[in-house]
C-alpha atoms as a PDB file:
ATOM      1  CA  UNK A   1       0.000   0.000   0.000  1.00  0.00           C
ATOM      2  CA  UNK A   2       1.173   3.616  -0.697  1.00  0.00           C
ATOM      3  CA  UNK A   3       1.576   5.797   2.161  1.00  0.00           C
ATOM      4  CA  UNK A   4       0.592  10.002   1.682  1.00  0.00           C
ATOM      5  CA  UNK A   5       4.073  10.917   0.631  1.00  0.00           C
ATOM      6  CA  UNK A   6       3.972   8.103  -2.539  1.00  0.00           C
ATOM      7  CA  UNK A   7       0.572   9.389  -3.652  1.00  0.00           C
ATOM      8  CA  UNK A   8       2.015  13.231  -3.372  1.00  0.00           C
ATOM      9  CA  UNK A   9       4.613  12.377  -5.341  1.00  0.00           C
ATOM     10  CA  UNK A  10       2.939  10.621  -7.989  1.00  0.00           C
ATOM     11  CA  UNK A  11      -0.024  13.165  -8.342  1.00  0.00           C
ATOM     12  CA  UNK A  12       2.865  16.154  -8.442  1.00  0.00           C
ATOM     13  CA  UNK A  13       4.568  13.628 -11.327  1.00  0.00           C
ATOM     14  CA  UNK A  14       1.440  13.077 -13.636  1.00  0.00           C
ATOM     15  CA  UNK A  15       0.001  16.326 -12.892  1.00  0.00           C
ATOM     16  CA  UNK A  16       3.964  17.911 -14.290  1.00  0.00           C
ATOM     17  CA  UNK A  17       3.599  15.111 -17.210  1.00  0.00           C
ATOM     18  CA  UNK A  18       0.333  16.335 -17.953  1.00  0.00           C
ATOM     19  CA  UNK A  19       1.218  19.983 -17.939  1.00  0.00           C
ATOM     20  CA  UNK A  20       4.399  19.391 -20.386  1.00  0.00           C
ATOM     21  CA  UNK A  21       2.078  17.328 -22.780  1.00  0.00           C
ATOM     22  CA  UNK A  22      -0.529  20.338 -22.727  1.00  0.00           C
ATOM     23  CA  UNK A  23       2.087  23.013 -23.622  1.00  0.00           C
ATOM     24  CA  UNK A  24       3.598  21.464 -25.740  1.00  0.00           C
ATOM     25  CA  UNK A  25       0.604  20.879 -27.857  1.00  0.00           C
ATOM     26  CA  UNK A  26      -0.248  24.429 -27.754  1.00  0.00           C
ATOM     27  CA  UNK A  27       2.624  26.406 -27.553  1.00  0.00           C
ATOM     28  CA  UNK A  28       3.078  26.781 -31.720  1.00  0.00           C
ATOM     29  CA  UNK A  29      -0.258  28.582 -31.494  1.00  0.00           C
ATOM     30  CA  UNK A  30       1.062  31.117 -28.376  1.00  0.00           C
ATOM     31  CA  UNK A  31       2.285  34.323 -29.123  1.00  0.00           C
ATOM     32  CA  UNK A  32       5.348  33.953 -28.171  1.00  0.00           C
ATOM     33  CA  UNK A  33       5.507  29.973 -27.489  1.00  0.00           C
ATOM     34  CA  UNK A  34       4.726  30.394 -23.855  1.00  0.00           C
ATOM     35  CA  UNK A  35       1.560  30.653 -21.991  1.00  0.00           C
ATOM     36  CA  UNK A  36       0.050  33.936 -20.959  1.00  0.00           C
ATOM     37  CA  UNK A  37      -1.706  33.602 -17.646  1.00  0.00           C
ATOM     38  CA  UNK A  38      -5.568  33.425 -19.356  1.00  0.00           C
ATOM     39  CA  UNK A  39      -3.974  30.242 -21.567  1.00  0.00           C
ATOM     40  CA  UNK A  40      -2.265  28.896 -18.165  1.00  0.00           C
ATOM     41  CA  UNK A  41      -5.812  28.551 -16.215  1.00  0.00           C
ATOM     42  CA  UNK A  42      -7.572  27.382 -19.352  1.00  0.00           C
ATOM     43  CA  UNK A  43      -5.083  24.455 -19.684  1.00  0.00           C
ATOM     44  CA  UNK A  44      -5.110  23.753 -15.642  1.00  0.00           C
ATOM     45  CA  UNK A  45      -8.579  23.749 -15.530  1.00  0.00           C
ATOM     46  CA  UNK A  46      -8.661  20.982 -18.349  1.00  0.00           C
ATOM     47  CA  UNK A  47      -5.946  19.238 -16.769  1.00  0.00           C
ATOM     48  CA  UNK A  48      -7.600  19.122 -13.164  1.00  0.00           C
ATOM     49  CA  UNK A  49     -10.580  18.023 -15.153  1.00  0.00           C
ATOM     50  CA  UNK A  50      -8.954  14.893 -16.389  1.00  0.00           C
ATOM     51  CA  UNK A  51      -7.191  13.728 -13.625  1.00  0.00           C
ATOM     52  CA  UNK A  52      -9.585  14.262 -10.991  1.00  0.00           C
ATOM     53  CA  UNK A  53      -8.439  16.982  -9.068  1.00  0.00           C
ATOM     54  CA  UNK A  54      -8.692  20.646  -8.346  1.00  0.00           C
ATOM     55  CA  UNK A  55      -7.667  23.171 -10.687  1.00  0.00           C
ATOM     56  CA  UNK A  56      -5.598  25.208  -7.662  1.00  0.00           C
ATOM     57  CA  UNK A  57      -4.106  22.297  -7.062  1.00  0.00           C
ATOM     58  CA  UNK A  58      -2.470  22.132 -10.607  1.00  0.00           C
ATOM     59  CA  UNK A  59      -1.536  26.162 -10.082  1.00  0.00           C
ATOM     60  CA  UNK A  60       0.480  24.734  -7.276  1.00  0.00           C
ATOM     61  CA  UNK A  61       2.748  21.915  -8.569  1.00  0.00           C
ATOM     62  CA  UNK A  62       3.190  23.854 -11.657  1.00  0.00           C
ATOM     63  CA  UNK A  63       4.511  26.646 -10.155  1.00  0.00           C
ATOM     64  CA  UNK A  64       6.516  25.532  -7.426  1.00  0.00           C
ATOM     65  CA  UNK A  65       8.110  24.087 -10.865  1.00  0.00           C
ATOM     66  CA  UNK A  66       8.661  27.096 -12.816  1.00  0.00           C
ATOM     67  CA  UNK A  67       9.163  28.769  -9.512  1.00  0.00           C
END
């Protein structure tokens, strides 16, 4: 069984996957390549939608990454 710091870890890891797969589909379309802050809640929003979890929660792990 997985204790709280395995499932952390894994979460943090697919939602990071997740977030590289999104941008990277999208970024030829960005001004720019990167996302502006409208494009970054639009893509955590569907990202939180398709793993299951909340949309701030995606805000975090992503940027404590870029952070």
């Amino acid at each position: 069984m997985l204790d709280r710091d395995q499932i952390d870890t894994f979460a943090r890891d697919e939602i990071l996957s997740a977030w590289a797969e999104a941008v990277a589909a999208v970024s030829p379309y960005l001004p720019g390549g990167h996302p502006m802050p409208v494009d970054r809640i639009g893509i955590a929003r569907r990202i939180a939608q398709r793993l299951g979890c909340a949309a701030e929660r995606v805000h975090e792990v992503v940027g404590a990454a870029d952070g």
